[in-house]
N, C-alpha and C. Protein backbone atom coordinates (compact mmCIF):
# COMPACT_ATOMS: atom_id res chain seq x y z
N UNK A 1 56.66 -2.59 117.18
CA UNK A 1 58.01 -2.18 116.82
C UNK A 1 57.95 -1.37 115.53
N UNK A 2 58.49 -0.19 115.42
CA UNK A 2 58.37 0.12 114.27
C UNK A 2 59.60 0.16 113.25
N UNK A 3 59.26 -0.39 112.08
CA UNK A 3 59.92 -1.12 111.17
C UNK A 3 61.34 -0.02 110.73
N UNK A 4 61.28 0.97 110.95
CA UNK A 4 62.41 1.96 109.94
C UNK A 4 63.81 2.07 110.89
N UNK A 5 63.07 1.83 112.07
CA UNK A 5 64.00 1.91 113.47
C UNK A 5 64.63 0.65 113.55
N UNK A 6 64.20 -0.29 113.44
CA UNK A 6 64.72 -2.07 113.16
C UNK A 6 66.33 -1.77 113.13
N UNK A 7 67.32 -2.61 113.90
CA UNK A 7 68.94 -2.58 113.36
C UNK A 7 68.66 -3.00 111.63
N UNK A 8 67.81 -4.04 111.25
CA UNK A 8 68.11 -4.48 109.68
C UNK A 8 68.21 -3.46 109.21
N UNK A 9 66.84 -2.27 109.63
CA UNK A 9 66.46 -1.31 108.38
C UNK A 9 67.66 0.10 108.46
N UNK A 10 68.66 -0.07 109.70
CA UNK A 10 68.94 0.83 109.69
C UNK A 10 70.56 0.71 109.05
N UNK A 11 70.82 -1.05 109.26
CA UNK A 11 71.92 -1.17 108.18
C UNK A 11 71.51 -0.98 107.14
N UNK A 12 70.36 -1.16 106.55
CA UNK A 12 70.06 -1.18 104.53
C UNK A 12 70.45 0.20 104.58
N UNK A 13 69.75 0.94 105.24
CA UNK A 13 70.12 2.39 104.81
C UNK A 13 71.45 2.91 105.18
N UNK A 14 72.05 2.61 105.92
CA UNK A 14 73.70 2.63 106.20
C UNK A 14 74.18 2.17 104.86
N UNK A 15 73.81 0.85 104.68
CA UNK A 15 74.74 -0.05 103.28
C UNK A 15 74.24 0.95 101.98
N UNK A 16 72.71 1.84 101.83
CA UNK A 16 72.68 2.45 100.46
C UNK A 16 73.20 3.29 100.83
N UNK A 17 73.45 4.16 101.74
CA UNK A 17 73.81 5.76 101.73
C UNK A 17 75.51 5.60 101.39
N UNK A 18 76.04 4.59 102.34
CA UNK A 18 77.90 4.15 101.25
C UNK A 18 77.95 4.17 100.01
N UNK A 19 76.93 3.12 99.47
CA UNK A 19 77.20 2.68 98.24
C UNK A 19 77.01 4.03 97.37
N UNK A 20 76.03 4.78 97.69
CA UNK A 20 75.92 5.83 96.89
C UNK A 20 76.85 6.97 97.02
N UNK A 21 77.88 6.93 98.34
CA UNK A 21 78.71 7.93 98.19
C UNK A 21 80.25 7.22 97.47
N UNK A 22 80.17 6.21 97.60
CA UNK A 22 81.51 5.40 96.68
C UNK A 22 81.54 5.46 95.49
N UNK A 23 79.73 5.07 94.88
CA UNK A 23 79.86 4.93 93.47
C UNK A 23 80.43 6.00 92.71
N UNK A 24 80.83 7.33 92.68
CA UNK A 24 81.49 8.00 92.16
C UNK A 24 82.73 7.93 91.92
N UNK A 25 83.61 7.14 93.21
CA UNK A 25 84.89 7.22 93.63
C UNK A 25 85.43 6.01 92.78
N UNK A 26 84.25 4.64 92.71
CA UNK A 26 84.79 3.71 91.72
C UNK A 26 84.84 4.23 90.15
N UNK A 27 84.34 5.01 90.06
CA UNK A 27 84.35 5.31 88.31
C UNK A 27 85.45 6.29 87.84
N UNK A 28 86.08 6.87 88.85
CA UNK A 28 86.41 8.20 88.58
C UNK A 28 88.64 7.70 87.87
N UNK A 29 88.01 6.58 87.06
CA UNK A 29 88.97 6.63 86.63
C UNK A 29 89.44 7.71 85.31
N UNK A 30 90.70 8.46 85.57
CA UNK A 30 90.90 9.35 83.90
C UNK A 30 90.33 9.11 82.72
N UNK A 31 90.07 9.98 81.77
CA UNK A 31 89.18 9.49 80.67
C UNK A 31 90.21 10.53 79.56
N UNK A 32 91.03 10.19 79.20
CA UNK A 32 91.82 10.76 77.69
C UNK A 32 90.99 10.42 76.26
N UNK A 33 90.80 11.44 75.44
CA UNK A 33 89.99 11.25 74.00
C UNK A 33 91.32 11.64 73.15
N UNK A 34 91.56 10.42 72.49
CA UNK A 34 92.44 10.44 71.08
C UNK A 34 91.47 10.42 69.94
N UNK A 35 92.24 12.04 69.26
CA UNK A 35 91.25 11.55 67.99
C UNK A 35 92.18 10.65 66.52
N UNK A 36 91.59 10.49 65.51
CA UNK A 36 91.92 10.18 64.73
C UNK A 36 91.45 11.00 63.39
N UNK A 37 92.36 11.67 62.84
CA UNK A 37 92.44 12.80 61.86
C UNK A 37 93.51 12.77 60.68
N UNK A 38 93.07 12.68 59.70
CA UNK A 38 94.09 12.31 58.18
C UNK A 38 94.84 11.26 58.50
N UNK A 39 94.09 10.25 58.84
CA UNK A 39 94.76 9.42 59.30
C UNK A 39 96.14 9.13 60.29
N UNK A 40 95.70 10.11 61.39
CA UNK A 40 96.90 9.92 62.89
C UNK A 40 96.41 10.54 63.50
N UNK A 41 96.85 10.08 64.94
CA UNK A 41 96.45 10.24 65.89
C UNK A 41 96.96 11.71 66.56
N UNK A 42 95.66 12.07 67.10
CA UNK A 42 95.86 13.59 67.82
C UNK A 42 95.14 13.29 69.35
N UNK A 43 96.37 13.58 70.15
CA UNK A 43 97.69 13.60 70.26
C UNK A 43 98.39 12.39 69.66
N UNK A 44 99.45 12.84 69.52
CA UNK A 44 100.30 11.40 69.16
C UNK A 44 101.05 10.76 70.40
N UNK A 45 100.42 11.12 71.75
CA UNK A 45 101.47 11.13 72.71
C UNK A 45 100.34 11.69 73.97
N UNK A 46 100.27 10.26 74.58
CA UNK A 46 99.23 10.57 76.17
C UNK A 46 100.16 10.17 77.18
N UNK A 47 100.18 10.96 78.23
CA UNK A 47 100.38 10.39 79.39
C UNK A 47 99.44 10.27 80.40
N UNK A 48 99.96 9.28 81.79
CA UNK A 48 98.58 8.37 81.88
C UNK A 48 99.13 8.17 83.36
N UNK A 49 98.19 8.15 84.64
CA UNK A 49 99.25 7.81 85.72
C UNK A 49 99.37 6.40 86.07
N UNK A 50 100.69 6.02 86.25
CA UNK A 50 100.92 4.45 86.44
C UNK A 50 100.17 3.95 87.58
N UNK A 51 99.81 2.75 87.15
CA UNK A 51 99.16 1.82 88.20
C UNK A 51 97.75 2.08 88.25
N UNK A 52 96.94 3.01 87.48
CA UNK A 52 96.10 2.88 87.64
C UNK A 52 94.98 2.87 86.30
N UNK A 53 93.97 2.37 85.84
CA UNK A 53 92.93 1.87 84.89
C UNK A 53 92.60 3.33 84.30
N UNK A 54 92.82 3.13 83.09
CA UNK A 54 92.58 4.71 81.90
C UNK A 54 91.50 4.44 81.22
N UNK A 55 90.35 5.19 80.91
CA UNK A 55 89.29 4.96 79.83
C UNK A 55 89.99 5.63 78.51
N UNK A 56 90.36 5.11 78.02
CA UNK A 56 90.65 5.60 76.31
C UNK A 56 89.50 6.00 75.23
N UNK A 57 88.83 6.82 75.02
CA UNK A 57 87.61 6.89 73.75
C UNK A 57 88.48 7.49 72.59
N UNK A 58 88.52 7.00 71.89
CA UNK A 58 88.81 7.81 70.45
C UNK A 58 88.34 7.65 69.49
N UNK A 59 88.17 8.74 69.13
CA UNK A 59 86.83 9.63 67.93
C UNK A 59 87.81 9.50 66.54
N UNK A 60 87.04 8.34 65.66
CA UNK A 60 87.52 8.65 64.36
C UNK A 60 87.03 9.56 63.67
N UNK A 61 87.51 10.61 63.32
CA UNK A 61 87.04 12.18 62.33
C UNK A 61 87.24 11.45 61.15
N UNK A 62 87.90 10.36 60.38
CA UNK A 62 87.78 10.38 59.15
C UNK A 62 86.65 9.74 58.31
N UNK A 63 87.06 9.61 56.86
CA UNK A 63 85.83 9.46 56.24
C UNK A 63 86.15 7.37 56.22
N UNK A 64 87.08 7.11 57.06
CA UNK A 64 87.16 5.54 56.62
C UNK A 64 87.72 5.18 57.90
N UNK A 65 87.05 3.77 57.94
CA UNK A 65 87.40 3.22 59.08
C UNK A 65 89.19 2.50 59.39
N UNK A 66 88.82 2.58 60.57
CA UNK A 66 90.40 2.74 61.25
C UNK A 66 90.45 1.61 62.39
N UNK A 67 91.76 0.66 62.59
CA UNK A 67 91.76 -0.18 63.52
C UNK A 67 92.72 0.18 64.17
N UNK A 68 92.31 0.61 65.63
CA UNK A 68 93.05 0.83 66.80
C UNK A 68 93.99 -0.60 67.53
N UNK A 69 95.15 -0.77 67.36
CA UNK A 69 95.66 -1.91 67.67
C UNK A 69 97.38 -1.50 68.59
N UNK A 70 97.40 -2.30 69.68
CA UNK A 70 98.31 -2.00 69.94
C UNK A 70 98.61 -3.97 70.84
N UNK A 71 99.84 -4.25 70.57
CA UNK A 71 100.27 -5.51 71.29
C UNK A 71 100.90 -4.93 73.13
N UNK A 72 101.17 -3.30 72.74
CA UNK A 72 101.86 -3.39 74.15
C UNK A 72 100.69 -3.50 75.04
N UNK A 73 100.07 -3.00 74.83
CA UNK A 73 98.31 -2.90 75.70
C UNK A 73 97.19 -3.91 75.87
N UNK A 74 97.78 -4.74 74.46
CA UNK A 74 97.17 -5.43 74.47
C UNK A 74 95.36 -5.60 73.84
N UNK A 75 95.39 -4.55 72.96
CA UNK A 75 94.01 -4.03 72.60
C UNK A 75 94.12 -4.03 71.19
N UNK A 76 92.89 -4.22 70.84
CA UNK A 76 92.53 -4.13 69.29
C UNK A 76 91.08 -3.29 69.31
N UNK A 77 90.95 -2.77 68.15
CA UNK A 77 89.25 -2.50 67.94
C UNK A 77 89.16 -1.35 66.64
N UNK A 78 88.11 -2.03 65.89
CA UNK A 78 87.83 -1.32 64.31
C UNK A 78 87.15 -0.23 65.29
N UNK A 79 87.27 1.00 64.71
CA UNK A 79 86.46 2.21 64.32
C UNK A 79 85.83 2.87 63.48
N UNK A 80 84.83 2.41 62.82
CA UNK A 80 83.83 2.97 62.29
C UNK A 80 84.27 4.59 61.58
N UNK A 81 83.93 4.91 60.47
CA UNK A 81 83.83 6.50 60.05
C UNK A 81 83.54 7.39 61.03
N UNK A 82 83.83 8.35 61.72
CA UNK A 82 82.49 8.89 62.37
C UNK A 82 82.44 8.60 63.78
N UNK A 83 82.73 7.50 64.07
CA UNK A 83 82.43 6.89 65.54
C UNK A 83 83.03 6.95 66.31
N UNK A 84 83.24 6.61 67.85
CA UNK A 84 83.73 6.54 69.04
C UNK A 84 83.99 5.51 69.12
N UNK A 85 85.26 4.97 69.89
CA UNK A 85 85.41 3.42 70.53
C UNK A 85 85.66 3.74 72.07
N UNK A 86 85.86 3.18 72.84
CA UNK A 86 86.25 2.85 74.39
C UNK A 86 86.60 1.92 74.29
N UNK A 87 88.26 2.18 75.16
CA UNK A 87 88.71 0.79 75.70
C UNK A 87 89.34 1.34 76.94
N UNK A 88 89.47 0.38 77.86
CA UNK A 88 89.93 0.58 79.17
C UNK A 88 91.39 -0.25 79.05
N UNK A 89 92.43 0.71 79.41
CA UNK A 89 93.70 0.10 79.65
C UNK A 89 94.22 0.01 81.03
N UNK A 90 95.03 -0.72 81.31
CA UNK A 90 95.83 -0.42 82.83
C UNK A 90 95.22 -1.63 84.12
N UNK A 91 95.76 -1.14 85.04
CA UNK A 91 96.73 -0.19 85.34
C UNK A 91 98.19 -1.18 85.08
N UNK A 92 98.40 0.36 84.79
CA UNK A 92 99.88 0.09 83.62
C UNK A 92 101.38 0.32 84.39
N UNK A 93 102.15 -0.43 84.40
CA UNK A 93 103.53 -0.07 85.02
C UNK A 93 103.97 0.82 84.02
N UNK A 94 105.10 1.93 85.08
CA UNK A 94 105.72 2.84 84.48
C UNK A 94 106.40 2.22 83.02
N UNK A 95 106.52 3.49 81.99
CA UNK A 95 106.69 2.80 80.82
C UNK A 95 106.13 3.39 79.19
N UNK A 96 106.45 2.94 78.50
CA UNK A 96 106.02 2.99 76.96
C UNK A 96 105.16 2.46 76.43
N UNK A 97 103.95 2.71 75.67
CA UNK A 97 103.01 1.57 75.12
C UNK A 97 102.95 1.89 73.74
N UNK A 98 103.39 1.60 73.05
CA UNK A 98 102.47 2.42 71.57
C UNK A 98 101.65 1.64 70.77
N UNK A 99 100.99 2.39 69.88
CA UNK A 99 99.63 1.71 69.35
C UNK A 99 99.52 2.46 68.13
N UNK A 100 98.87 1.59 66.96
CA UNK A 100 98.87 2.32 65.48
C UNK A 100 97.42 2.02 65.13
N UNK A 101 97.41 2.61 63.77
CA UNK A 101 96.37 2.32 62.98
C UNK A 101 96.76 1.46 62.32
N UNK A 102 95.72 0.34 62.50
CA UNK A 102 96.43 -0.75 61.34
C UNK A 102 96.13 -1.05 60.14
N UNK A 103 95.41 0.00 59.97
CA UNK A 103 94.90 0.37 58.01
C UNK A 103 95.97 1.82 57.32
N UNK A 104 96.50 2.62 58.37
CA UNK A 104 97.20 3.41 57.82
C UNK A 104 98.23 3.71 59.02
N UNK A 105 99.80 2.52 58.92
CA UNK A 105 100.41 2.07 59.77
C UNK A 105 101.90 3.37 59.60
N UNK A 106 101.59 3.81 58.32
CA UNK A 106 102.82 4.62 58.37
C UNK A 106 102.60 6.03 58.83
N UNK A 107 101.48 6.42 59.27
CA UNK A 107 100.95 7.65 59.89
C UNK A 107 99.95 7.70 61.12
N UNK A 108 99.50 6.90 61.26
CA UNK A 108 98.90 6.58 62.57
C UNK A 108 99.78 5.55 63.12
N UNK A 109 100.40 6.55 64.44
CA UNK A 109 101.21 6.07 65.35
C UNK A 109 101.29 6.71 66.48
N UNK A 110 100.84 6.42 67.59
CA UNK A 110 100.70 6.76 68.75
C UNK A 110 101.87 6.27 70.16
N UNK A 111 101.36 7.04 71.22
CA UNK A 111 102.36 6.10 72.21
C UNK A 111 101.71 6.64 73.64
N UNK A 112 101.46 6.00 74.34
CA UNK A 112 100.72 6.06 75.77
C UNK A 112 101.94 5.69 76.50
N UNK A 113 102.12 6.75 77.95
CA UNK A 113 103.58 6.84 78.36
C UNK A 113 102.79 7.07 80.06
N UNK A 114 103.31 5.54 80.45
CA UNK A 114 102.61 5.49 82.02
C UNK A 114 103.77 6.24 82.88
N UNK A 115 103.27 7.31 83.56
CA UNK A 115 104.43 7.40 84.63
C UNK A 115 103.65 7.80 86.04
């Protein structure tokens, strides 16, 4: 019998050749970059499509670190001088979210707007 012809061998390769055409389709969630500049956020204002999972990265440009915090989202996270964060939000019902800096609250102020 030869082995490649086998039903097993010909599901494995059925089951990798899916997996490898899906794996794109699972990742391909939106990816928005907020930066953070003189302390606020650029944009000050994302929109995002409802119901479904957003990668958020935002690049702190300044010379001091910055905490990304928001209760509507539900997210927190220090940012480093210099650095990148990722956070994954969603999926989000239609709606308002906003989120600040919580070291410089009267100018970093943002708002993520699911529709």
């Amino acid at each position: 019998m030869n082995i490649l012809r086998s039903p097993v061998m010909k599901l494995a390769g059925a089951l990798i050749a899916a997996s490898l055409v899906a794996a794109p389709a699972l990742s391909a969630e939106p990816e928005l970059l907020l930066v953070i500049k003189n302390h606020r956020f650029e944009p000050a204002e994302v929109k995002v499509p409802a119901g479904q999972r957003v990668k958020l990265v935002v690049h702190n440009q300044d010379s001091t670190a910055e905490e990304f915090e928001s209760h509507d989202l539900n997210r927190e996270k220090i940012i480093p001088p210099g650095a990148k964060a990722t956070l994954f939000v969603g999926p989000l019902k239609p709606g308002r979210y906003t989120f600040a800096g919580e070291y410089n609250e009267a100018t970093a102020k943002g708002v993520v707007i699911a529709e």
